[in-house]
C-alpha atoms as a PDB file:
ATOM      1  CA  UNK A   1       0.000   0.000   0.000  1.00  0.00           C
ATOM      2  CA  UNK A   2       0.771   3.695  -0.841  1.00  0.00           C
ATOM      3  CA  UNK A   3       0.447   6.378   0.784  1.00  0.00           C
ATOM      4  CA  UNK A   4       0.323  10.228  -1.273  1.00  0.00           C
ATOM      5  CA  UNK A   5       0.775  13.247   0.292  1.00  0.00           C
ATOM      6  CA  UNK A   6       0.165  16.705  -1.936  1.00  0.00           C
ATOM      7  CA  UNK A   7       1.726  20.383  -1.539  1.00  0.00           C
ATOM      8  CA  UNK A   8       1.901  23.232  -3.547  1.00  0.00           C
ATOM      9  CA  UNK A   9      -1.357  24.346  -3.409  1.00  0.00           C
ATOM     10  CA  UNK A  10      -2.002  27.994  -3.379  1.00  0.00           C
ATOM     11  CA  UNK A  11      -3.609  31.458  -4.711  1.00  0.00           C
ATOM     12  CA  UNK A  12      -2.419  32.094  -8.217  1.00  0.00           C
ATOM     13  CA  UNK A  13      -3.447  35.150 -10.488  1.00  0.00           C
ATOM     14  CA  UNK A  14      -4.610  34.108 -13.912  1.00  0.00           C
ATOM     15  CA  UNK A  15      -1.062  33.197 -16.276  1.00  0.00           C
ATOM     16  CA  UNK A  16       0.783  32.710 -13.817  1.00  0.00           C
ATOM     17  CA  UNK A  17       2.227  29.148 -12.826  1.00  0.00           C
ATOM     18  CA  UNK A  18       2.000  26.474  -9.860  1.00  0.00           C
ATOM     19  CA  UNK A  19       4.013  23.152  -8.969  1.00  0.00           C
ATOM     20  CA  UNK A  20       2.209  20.210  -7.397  1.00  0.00           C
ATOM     21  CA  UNK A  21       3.873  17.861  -5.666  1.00  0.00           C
ATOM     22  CA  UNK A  22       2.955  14.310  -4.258  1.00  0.00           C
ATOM     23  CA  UNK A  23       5.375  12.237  -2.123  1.00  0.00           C
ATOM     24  CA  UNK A  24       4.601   9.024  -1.539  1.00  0.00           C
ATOM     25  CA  UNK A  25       5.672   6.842   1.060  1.00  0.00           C
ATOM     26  CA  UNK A  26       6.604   2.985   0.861  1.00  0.00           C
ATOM     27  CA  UNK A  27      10.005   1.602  -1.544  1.00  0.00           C
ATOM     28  CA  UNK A  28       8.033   0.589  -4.990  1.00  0.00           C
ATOM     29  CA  UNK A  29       6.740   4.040  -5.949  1.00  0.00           C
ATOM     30  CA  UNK A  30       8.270   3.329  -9.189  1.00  0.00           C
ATOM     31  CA  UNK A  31       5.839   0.660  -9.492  1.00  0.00           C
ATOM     32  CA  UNK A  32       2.722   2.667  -9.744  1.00  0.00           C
ATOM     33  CA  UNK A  33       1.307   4.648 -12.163  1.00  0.00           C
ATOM     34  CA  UNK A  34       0.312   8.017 -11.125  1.00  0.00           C
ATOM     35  CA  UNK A  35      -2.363  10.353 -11.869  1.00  0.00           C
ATOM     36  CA  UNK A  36      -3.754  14.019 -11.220  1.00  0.00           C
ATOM     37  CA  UNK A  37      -7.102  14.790 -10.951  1.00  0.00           C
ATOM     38  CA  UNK A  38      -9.104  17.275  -9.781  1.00  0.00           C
ATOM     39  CA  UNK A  39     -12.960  18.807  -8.606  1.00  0.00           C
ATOM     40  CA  UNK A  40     -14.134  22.073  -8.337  1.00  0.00           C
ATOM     41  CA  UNK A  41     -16.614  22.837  -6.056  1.00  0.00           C
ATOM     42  CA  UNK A  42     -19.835  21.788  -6.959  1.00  0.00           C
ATOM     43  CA  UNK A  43     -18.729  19.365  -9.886  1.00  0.00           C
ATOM     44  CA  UNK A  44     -17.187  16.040 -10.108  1.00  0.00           C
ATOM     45  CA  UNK A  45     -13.836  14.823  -9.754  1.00  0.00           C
ATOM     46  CA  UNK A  46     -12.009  14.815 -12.978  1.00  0.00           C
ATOM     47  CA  UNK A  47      -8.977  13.593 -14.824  1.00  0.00           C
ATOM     48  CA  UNK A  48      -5.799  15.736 -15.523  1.00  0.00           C
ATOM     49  CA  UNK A  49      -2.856  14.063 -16.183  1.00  0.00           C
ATOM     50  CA  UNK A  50      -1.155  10.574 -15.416  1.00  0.00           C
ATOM     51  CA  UNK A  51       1.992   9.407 -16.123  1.00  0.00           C
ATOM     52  CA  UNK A  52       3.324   5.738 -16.367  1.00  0.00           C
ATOM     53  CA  UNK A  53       5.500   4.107 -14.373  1.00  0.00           C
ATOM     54  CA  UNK A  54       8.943   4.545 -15.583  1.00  0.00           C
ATOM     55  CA  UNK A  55       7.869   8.344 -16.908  1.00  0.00           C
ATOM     56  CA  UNK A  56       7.924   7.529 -20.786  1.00  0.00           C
ATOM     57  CA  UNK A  57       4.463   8.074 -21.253  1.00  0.00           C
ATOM     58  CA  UNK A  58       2.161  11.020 -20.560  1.00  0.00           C
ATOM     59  CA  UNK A  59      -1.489  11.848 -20.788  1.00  0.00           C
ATOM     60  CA  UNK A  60      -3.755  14.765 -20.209  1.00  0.00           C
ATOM     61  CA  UNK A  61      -7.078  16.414 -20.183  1.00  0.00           C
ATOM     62  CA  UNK A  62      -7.868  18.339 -23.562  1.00  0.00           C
ATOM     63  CA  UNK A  63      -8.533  21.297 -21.061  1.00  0.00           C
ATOM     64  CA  UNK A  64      -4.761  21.604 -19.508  1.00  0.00           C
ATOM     65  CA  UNK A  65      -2.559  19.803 -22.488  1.00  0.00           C
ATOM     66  CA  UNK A  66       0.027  22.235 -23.548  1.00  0.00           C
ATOM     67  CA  UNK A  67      -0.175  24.389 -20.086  1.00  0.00           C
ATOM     68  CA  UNK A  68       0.126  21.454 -17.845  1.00  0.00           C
ATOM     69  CA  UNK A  69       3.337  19.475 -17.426  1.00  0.00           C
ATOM     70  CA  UNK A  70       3.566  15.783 -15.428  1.00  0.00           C
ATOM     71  CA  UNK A  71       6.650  14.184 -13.990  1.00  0.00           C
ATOM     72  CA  UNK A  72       8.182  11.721 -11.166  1.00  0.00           C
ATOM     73  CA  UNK A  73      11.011  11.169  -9.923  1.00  0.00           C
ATOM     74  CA  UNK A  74      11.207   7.970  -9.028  1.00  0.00           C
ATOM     75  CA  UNK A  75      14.720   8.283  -6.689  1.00  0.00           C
ATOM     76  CA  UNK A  76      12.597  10.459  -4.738  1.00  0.00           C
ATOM     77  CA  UNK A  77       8.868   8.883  -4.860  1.00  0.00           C
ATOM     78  CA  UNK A  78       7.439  12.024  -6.069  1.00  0.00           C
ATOM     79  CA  UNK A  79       5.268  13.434  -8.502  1.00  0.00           C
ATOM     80  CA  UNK A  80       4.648  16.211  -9.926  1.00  0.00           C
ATOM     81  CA  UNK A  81       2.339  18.723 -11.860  1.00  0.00           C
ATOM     82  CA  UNK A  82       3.917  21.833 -13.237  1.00  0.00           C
ATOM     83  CA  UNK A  83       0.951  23.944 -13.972  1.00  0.00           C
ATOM     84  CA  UNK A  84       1.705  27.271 -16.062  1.00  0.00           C
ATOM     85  CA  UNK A  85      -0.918  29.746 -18.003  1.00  0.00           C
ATOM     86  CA  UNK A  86      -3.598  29.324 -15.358  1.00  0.00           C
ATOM     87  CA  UNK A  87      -6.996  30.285 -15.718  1.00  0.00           C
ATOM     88  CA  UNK A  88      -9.560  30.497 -13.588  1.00  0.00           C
ATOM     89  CA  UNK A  89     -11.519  27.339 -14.359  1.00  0.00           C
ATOM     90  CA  UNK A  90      -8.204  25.524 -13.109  1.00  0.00           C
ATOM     91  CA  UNK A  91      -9.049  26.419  -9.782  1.00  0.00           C
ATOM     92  CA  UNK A  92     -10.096  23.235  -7.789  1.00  0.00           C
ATOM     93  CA  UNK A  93      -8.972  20.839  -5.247  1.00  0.00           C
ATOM     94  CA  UNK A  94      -6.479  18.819  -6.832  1.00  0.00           C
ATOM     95  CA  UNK A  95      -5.579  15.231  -5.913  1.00  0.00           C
ATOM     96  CA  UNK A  96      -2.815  12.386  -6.319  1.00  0.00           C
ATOM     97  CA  UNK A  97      -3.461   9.035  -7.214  1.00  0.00           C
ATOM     98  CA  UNK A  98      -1.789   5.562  -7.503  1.00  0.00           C
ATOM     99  CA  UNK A  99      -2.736   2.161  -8.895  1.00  0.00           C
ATOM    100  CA  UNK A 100      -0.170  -0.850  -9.472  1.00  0.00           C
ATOM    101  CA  UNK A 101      -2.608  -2.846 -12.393  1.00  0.00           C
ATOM    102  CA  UNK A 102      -1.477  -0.819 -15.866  1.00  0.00           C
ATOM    103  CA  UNK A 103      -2.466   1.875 -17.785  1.00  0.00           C
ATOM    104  CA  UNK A 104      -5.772   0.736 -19.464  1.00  0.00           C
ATOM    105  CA  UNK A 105      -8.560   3.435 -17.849  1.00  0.00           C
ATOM    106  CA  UNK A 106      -6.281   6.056 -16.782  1.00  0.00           C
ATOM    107  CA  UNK A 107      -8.321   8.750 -16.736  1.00  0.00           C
ATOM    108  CA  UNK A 108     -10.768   7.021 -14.704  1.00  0.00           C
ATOM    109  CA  UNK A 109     -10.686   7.953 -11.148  1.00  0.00           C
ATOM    110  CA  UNK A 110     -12.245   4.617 -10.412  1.00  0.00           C
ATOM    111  CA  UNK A 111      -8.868   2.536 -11.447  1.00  0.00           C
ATOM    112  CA  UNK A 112      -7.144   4.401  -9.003  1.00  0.00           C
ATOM    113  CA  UNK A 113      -7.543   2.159  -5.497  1.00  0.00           C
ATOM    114  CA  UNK A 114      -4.941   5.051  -3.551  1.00  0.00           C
ATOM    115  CA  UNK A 115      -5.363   8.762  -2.893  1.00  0.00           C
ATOM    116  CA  UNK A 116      -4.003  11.847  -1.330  1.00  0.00           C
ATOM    117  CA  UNK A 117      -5.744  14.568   0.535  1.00  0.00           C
ATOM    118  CA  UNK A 118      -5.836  17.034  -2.008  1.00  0.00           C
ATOM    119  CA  UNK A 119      -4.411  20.435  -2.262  1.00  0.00           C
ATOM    120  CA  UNK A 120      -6.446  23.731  -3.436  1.00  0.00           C
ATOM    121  CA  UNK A 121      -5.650  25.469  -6.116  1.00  0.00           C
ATOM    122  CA  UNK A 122      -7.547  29.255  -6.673  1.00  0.00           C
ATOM    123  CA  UNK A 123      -6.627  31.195  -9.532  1.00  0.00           C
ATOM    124  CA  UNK A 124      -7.635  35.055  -9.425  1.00  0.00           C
ATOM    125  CA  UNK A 125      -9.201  36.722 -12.787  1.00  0.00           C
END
């Protein structure tokens, strides 16, 4: 089991840029794919970004590709979410997740059996 702990969270003006991080605990982080999501208030919990397990391969949201940026490092069981030309709409609790089976779903938040708090994001017009 995993355990994902998020930071970075903040106010933000609109363009300007945020880092997320997630540590997780435990000494097979590198065998877990990882994923963002996030909900505003008032909506549901959606995907972001994910990333696979050794880093090779990257996915996104139509709404953040281009702006948004996912890595890990897996020497020091983090990952992250580099988040630049924020809007508004961006602002929401964000969340880390894990899973250990593969890829196949990964924008589902369903597939992912291991979460983090969250961390809130608010980005000022």
């Amino acid at each position: 089991q995993v355990q994902l702990v998020e930071s970075g969270g903040g106010l933000v003006q609109a363009g300007g840029s945020r880092r997320l991080s997630c540590a997780a605990s435990g000494r097979t982080f590198s065998a877990y794919v990882m994923g963002w999501f996030r909900q505003a208030p008032g909506k549901e919990r959606e995907f972001v970004a994910a990333i696979s397990r050794s880093g090779a391969s990257t996915f996104y949201a139509d709404s953040v590709k281009g702006r948004f940026t996912i890595s890990r490092d897996n020497a020091e069981n983090t990952v992250y979410l580099q988040m630049n030309s924020l809007k508004p709409e961006d602002t929401a609790d964000y969340y880390c997740a894990a899973r250990r089976d593969s890829l196949s779903g990964y924008d589902s938040a369903l597939r992912y059996p291991y979460w983090g708090q969250g961390t809130q994001v608010t980005v000022s017009s």
